[in-house]
Protein backbone atom coordinates (compact mmCIF):
# COMPACT_ATOMS: atom_id res chain seq x y z
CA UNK A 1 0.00 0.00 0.00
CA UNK A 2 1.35 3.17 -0.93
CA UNK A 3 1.91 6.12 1.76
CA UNK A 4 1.48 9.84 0.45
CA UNK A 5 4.02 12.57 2.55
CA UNK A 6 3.01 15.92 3.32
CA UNK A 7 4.24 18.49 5.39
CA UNK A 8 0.06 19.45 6.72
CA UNK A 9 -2.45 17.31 5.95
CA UNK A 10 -6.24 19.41 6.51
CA UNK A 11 -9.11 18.03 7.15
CA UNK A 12 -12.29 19.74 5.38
CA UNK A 13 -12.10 21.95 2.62
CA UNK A 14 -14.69 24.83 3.56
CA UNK A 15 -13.49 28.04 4.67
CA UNK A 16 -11.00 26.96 7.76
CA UNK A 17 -9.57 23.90 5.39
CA UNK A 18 -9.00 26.32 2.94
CA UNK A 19 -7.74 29.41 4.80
CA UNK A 20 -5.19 26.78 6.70
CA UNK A 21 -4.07 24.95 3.14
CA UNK A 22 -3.52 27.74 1.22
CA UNK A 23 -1.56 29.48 3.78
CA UNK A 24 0.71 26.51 4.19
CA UNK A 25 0.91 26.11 0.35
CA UNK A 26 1.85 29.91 0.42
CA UNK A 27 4.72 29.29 3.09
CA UNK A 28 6.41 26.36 1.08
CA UNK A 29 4.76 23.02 2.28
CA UNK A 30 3.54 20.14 0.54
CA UNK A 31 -0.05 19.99 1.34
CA UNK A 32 -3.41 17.94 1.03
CA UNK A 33 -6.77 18.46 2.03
CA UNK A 34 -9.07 15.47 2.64
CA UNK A 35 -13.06 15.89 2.38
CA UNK A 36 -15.85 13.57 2.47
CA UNK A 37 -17.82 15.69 -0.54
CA UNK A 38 -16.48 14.91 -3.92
CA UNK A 39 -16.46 18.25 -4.12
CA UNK A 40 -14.97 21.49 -2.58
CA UNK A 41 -16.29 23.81 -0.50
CA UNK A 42 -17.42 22.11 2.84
CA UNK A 43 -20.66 22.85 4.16
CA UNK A 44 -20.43 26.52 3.72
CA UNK A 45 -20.52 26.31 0.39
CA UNK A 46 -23.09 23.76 -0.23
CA UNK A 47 -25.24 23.77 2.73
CA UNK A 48 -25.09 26.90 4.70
CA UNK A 49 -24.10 30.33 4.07
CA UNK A 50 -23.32 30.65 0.26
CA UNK A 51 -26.85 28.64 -0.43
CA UNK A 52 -28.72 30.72 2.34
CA UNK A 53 -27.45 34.16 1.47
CA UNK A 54 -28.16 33.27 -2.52
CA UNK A 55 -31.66 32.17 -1.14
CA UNK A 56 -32.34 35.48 0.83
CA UNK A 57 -30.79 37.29 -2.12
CA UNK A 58 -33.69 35.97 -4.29
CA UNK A 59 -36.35 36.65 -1.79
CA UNK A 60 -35.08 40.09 -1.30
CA UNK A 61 -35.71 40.59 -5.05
CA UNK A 62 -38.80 39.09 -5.24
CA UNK A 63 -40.05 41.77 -2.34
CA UNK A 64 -38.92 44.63 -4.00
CA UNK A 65 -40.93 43.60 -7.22
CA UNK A 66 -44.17 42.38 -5.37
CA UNK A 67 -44.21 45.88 -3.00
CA UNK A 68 -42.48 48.86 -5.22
CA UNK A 69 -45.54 50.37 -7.43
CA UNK A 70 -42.57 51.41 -10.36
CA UNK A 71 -42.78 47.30 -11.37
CA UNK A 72 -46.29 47.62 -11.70
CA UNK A 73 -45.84 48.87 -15.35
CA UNK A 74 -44.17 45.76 -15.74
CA UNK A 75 -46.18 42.96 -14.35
CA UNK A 76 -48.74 42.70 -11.57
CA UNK A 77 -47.17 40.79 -7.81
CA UNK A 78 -46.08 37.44 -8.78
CA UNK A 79 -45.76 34.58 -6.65
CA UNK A 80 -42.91 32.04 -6.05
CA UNK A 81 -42.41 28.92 -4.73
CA UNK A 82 -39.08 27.70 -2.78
CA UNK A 83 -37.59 25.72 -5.61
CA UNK A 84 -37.80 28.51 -7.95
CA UNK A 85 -35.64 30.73 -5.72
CA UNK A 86 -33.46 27.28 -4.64
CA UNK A 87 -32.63 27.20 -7.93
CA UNK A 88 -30.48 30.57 -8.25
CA UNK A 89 -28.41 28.94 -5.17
CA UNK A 90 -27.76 25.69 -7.03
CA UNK A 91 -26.10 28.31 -9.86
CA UNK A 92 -24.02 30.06 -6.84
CA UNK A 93 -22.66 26.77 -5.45
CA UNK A 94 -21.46 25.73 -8.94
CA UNK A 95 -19.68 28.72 -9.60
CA UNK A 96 -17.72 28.32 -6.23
CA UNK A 97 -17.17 25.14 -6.27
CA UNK A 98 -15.23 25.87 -9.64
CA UNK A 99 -13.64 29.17 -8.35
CA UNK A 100 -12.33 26.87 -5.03
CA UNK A 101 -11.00 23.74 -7.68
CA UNK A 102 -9.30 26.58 -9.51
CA UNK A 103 -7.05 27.45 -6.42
CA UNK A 104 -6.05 24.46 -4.99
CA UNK A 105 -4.85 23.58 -8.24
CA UNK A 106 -2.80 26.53 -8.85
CA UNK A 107 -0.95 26.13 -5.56
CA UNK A 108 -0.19 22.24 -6.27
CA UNK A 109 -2.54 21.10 -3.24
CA UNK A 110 -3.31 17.31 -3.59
CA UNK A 111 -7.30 17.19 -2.98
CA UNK A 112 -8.61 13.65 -1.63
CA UNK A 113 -11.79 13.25 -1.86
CA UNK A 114 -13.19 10.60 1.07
CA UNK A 115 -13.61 9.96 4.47
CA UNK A 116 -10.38 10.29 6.62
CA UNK A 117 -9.84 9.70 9.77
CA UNK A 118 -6.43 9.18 12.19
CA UNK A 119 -4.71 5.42 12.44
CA UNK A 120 -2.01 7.56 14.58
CA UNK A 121 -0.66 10.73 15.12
CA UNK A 122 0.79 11.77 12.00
CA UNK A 123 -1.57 9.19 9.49
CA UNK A 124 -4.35 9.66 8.08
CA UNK A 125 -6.66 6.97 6.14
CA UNK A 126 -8.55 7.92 3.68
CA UNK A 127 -11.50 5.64 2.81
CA UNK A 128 -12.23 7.14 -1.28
CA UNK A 129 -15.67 6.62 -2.64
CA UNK A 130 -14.58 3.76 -4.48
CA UNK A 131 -13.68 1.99 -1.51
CA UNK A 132 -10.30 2.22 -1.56
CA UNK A 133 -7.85 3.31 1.23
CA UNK A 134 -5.30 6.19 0.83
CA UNK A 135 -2.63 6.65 3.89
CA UNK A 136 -1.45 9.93 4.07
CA UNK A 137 1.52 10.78 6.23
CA UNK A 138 1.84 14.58 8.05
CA UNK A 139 4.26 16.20 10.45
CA UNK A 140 1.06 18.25 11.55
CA UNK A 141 -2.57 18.18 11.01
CA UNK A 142 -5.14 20.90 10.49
CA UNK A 143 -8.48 19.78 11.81
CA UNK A 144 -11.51 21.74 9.93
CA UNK A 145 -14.00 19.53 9.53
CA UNK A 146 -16.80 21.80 10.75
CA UNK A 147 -19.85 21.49 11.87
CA UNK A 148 -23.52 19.74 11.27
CA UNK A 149 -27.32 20.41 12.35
CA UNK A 150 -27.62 18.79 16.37
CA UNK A 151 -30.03 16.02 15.79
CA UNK A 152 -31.68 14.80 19.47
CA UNK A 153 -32.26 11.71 19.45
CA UNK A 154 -36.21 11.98 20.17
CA UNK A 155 -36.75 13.88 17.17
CA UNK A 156 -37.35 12.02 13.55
CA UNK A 157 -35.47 13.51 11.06
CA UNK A 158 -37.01 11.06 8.72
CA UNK A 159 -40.33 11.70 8.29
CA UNK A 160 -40.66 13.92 5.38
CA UNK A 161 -42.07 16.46 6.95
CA UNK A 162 -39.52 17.45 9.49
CA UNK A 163 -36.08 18.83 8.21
CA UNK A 164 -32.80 20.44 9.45
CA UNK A 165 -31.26 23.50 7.91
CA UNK A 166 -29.20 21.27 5.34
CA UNK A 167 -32.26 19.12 4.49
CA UNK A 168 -33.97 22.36 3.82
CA UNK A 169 -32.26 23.03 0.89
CA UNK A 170 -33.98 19.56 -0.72
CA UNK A 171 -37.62 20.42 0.16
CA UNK A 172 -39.42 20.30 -3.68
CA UNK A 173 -42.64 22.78 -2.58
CA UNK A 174 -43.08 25.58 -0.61
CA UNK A 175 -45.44 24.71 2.44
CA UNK A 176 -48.25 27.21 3.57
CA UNK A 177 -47.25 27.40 7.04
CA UNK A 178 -43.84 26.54 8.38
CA UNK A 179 -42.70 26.05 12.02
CA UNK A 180 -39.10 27.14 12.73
CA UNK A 181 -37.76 25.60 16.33
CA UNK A 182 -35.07 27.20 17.17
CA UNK A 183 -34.69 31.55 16.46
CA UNK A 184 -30.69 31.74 16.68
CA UNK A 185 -29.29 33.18 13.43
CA UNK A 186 -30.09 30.02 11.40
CA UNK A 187 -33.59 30.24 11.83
CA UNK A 188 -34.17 33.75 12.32
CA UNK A 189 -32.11 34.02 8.25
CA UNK A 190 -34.98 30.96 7.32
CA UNK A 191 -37.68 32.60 8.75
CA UNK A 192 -36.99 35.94 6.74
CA UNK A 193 -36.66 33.70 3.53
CA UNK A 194 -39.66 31.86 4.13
CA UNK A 195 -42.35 34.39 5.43
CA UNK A 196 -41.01 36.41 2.42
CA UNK A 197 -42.07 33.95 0.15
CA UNK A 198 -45.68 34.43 1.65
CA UNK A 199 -45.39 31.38 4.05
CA UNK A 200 -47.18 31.89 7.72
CA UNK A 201 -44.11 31.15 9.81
CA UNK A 202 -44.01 30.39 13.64
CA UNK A 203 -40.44 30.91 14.82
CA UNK A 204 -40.39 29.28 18.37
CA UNK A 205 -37.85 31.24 20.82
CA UNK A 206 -36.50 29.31 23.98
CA UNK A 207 -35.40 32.52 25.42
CA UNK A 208 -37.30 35.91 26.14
CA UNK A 209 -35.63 38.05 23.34
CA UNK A 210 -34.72 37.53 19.66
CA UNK A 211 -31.12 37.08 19.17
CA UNK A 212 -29.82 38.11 22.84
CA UNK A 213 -26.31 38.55 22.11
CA UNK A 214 -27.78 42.08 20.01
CA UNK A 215 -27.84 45.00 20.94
CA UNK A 216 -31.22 45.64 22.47
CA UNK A 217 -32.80 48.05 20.02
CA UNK A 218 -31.44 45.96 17.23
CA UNK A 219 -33.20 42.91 18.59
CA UNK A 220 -36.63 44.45 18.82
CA UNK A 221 -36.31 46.22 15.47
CA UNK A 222 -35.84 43.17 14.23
CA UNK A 223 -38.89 41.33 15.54
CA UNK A 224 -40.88 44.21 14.86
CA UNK A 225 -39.76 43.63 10.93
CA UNK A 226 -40.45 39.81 11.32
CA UNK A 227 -43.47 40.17 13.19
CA UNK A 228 -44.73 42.83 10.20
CA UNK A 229 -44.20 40.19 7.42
CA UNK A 230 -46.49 37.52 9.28
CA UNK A 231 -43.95 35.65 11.66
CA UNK A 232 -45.53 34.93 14.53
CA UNK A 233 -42.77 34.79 17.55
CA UNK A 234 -43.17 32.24 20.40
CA UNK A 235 -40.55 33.65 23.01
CA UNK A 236 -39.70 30.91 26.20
CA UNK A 237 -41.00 27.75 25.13
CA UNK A 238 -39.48 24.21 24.62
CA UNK A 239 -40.67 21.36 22.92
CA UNK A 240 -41.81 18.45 24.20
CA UNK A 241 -42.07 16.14 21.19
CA UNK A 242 -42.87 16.44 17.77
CA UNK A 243 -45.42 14.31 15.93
CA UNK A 244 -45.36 13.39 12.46
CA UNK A 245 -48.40 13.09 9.80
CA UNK A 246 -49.37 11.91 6.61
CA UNK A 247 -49.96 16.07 6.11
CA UNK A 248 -48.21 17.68 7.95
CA UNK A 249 -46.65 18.40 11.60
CA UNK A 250 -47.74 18.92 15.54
CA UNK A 251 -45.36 20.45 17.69
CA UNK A 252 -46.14 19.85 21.33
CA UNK A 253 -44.90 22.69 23.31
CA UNK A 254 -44.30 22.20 26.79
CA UNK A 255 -46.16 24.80 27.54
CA UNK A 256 -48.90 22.89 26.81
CA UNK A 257 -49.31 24.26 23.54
CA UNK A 258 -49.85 22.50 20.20
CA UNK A 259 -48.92 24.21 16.78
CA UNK A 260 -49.73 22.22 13.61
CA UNK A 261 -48.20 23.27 10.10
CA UNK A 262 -46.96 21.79 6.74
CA UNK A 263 -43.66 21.14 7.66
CA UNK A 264 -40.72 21.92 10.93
CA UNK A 265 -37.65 22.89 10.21
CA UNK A 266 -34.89 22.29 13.02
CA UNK A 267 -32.35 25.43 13.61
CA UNK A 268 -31.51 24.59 17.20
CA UNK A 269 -27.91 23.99 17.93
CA UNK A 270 -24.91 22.57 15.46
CA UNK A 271 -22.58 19.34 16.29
CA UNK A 272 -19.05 19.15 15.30
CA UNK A 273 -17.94 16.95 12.21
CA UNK A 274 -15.71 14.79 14.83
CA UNK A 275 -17.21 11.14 15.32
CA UNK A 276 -15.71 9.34 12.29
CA UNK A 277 -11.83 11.00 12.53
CA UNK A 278 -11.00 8.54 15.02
CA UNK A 279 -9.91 10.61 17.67
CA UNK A 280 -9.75 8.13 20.38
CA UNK A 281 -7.05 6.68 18.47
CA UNK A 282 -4.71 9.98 19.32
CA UNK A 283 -6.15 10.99 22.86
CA UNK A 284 -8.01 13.93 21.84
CA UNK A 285 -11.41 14.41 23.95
CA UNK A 286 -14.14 16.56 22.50
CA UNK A 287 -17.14 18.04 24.11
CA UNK A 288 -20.75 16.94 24.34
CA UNK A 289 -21.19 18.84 20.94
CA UNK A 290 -18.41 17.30 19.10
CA UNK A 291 -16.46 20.38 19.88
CA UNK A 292 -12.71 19.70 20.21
CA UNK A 293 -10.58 22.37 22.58
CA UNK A 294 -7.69 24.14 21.35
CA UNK A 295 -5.07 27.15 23.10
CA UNK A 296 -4.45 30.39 21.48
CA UNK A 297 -2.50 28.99 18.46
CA UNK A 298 -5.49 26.75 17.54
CA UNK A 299 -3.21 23.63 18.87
CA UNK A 300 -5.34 21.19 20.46
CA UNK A 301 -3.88 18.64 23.09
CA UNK A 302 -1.34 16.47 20.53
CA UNK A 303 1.20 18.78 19.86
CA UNK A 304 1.63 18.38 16.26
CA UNK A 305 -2.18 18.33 15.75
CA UNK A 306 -4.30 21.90 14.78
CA UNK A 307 -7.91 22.88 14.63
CA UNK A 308 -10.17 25.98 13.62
CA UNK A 309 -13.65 26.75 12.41
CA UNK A 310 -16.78 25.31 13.76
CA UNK A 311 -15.44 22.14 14.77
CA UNK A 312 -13.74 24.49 17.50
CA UNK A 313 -17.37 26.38 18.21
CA UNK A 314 -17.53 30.05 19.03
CA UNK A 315 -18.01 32.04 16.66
CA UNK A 316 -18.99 29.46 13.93
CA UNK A 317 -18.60 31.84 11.38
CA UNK A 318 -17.56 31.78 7.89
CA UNK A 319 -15.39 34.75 8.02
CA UNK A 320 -13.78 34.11 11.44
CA UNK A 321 -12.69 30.18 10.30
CA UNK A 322 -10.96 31.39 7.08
CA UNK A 323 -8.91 34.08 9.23
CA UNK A 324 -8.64 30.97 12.04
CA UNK A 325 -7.74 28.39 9.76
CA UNK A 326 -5.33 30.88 8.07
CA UNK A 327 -3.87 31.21 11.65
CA UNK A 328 -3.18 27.64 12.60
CA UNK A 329 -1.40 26.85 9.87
CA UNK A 330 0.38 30.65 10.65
CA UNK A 331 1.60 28.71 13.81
CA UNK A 332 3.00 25.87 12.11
CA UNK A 333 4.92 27.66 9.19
CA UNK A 334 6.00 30.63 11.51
CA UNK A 335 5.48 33.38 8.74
CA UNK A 336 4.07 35.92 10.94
CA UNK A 337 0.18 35.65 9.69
CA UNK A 338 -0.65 33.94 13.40
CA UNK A 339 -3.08 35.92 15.40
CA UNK A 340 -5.49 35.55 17.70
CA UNK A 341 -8.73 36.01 15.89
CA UNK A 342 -11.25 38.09 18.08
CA UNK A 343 -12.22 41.44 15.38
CA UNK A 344 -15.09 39.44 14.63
CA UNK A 345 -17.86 41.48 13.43
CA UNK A 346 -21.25 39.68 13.23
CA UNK A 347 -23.09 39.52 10.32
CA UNK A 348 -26.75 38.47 10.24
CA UNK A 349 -28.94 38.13 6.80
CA UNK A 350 -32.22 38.50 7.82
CA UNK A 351 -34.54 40.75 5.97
CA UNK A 352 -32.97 43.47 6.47
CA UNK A 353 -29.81 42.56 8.07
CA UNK A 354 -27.54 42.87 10.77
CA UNK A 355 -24.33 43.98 11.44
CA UNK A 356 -22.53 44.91 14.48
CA UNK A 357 -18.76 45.31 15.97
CA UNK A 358 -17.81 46.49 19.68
CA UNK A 359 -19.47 46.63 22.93
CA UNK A 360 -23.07 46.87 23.19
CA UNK A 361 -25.34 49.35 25.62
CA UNK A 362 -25.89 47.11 27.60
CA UNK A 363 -22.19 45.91 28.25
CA UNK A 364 -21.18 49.54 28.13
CA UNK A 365 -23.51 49.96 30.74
CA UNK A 366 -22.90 46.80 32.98
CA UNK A 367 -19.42 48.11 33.00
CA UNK A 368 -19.68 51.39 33.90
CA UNK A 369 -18.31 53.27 31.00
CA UNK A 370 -19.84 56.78 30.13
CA UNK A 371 -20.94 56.13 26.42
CA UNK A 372 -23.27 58.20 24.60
CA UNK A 373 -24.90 57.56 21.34
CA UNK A 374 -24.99 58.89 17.91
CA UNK A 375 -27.69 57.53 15.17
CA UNK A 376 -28.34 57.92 11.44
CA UNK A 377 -32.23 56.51 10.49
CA UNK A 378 -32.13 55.51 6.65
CA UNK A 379 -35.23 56.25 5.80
CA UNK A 380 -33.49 60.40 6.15
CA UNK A 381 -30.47 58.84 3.91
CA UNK A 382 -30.78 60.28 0.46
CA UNK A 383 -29.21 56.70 -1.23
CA UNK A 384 -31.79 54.78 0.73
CA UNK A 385 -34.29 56.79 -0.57
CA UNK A 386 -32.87 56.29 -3.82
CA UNK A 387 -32.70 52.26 -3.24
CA UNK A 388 -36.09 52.25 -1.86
CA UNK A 389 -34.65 50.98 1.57
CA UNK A 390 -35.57 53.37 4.44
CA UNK A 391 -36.19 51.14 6.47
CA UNK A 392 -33.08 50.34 9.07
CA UNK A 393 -30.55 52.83 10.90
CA UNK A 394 -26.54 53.19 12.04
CA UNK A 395 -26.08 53.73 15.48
CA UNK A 396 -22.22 54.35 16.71
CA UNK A 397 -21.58 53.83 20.30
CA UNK A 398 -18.60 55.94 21.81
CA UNK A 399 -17.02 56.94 24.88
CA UNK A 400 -18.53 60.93 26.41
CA UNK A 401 -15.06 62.10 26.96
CA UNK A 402 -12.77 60.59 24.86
CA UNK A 403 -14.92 60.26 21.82
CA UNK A 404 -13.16 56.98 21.11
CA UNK A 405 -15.34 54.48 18.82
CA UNK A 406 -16.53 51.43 21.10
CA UNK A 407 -19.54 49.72 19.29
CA UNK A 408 -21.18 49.96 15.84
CA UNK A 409 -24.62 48.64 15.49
CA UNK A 410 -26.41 48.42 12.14
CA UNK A 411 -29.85 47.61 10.57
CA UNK A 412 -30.83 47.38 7.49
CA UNK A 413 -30.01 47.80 3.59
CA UNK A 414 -26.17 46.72 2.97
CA UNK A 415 -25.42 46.45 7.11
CA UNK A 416 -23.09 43.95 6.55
CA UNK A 417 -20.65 46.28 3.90
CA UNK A 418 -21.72 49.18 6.03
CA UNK A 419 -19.89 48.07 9.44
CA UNK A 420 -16.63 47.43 8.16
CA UNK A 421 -15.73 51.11 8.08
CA UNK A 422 -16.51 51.74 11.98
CA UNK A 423 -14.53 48.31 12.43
CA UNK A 424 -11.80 49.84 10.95
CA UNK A 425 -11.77 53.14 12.31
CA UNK A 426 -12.05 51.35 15.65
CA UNK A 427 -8.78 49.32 15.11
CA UNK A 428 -7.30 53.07 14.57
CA UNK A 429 -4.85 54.80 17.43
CA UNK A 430 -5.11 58.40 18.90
CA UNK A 431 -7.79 60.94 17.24
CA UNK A 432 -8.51 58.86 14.53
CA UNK A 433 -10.50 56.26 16.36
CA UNK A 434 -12.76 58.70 17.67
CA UNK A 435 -16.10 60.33 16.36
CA UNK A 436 -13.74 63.23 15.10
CA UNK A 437 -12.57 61.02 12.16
CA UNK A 438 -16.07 60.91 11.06
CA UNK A 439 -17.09 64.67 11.48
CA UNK A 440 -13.54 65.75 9.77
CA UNK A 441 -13.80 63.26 6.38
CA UNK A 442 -15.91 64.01 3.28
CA UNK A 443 -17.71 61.31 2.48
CA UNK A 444 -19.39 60.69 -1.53
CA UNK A 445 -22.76 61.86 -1.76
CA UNK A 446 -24.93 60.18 -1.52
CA UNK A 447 -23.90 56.58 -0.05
CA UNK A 448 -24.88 54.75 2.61
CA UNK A 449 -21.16 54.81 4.03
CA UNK A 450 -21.99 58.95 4.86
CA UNK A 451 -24.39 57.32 7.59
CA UNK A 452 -21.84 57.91 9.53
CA UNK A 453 -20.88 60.97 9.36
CA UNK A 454 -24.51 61.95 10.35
CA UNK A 455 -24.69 59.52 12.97
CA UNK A 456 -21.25 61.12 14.49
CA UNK A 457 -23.23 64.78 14.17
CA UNK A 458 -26.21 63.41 16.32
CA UNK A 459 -24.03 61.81 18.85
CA UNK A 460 -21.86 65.14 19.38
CA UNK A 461 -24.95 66.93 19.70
CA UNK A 462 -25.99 64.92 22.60
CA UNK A 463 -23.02 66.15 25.12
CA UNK A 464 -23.10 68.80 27.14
């Protein structure tokens, strides 16, 4: 049997995998990637955020025909169904799947396609679709395997009527009324897709407030958006089992409460991608979500072994396992790209969506600090006007004194573009992470981006 030698063998080949490969690749080091798609891409690509955000994408368009009176010249509102819309995704996934082929071959890294798991510290098996078994040697291994849907155990994901959010993506009709357990950002994203198709949609909240980890005005705007496009919001309740029909769905609430619809779709909680690498075979322990532990380098307990991405949990986000895949293999090669990835700004895609960096009012609050606040509403923004997109608002946290930048919170049209100037402003030093750098720079007229700029005129307004 013949043995492959690499310098790094990586596990997965979504945004961690491919962060961590092409670094090494960069640096000098043979490399391979192993995933169990025949494919690239990992689940990002094909089952989470490149096939939700093309989904919401579509919606989004679909909205601004069926409500702006301009299209009426064109056509009267026009209804479609979920696999219409699923269909622009499927076009979105192709085209990165051959954009992602494309790099790995230009930096000569060897792609196995299989399931791979460890015989010992430094091998990896690889059992190929075929059936046949690769062994791959590796001084050091990147783990980025990432993450699945959490399945309990009392739930049937097999009846055709109850799905996950990477089933989703194969339901063939669009259901008249869908329940959503689970309103973290998986299902609040699928509950703005769906109820914007025209399905009823009750999103059921185990906590008292959408999206906690918000800051609190964001949160309730949100609902409020949700709530005005027929979601109906179920805040502290729990399931107590879910019953399958020939038609359709009961949800059993613990509450006492019983919600029937066409289909349930499961957002609550993810599992790491950890049970068939064979981990017991090198000593490494993961948690009760599949979760495996690593220090500040993204080493995990066997020295010469790495991980990053979801399979290591928080953030589980696309952007933060590129930059933390990127960084283990930083550790390994010793180029000076390590870092300690914590500038994480969150990005939500609801309808509208979310962005946000820094401290919230609540934190600033808890801790004492003497913040004040400075807001732009879009619907006073001449390029939202423009867009048709008043709805939403910029609201810049900073310090009364100081003026120094300490939170950006953002809803609404192009949020997610729209926070990474008051992320970078806040990485700044001296004057120019303050609200000064926003009063004293022309911004073009009209953009969203000059948001600020008004925002940073309200807040100075405020003191005293």
């Amino acid at each position: 049997m013949a043995v492959y030698n690499y310098d790094v063998v990586v596990l997965g080949s979504g945004p961690a995998g491919e962060g961590a490969a092409m670094n090494a690749a960069k640096a000098g080091r043979k490399v391979a990637v192993v995933d169990d798609r025949r494919e690239v891409g990992g689940n990002c690509t094909h089952l989470g955020t490149i096939p939700s955000k093309a989904l919401r994408h579509s919606v989004r368009q679909i909205m601004q025909f069926n409500t702006n009176p301009m299209f009426r010249q064109i056509g009267e509102p026009r209804w479609f169904s979920f696999p219409d819309v699923l269909k622009s995704a499927e076009r979105v996934i192709a085209k990165q799947v051959t954009s992602r082929t494309g790099y790995y071959a230009r930096n000569r890294i060897d792609v196995f396609f299989g399931t791979g798991s460890f015989a010992d510290e430094q091998t990896i098996e690889v059992v190929c679709p075929n059936g046949v078994v690769e062994t791959l040697s590796a001084k050091q291994v990147i783990i980025a395997t990432g993450s699945r849907p959490y399945r309990p155990a009392d739930v049937d994901f097999n009846h055709p009527r109850v799905y996950d959010s990477d089933t989703i993506l194969t339901l063939s009709h669009t259901p008249r009324r869908l329940i959503i357990y689970g309103a973290g950002v998986i299902g609040s994203e699928y509950a703005s897709i769906f109820s914007g198709l025209g399905v009823l949609v009750d999103l059921i909240d185990n906590r008292d407030q959408l999206l906690s980890f918000l800051d609190s005005e964001i949160s309730d705007a949100l609902s409020y958006h949700l709530r005005n496009n027929n979601v109906l919001i179920r805040h502290n309740e729990e399931y107590e089992r879910i019953e399958g029909l020939d038609n359709g769905v009961i949800l059993h609430l613990k509450s006492g409460k019983k919600i029937k619809a066409d289909a349930l779709l499961w957002c609550n909680g993810r599992t790491g991608n950890t049970d068939k690498l064979g981990l017991e075979n090198i000593g490494i322990n993961v948690n009760s979500r599949g979760q495996v532990q690593v220090d500040e380098h993204y080493r995990t307990e066997v020295p010469n072994i790495y991980a990053a991405g979801d399979v290591i949990g928080w953030p589980s986000l696309a952007s933060a396992a590129a930059d933390q895949g990127r960084s283990a293999a930083g550790s390994i090669v010793d180029n000076g790209s390590w870092r300690i990835v914590d500038d994480i700004p969150t990005g939500i895609y609801t309808i509208p969506e979310i962005s946000s960096i820094g401290k919230n009012e609540h934190e600033l609050t808890k801790a004492k600090i003497p913040y004040e606040v400075g807001k732009a509403f879009f619907k006073s923004m001449a390029r939202a006007q423009i867009s048709h997109e008043p709805v939403g608002m910029l609201k810049i946290l900073f310090h009364r004194e100081t003026l120094e930048v300490l939170g950006v919170h953002c809803f609404g049209y192009q949020a997610s573009e729209i926070v990474h100037i008051g992320q970078a402003i806040m990485n700044q030093k001296g004057e120019a992470n303050t609200l000064k750098y926003f009063v004293n720079t022309t911004f073009n007229y009209p953009t969203m981006a000059e948001a600020y700029r008004v925002a940073a005129f309200d807040g100075l307004n405020r003191l005293f």
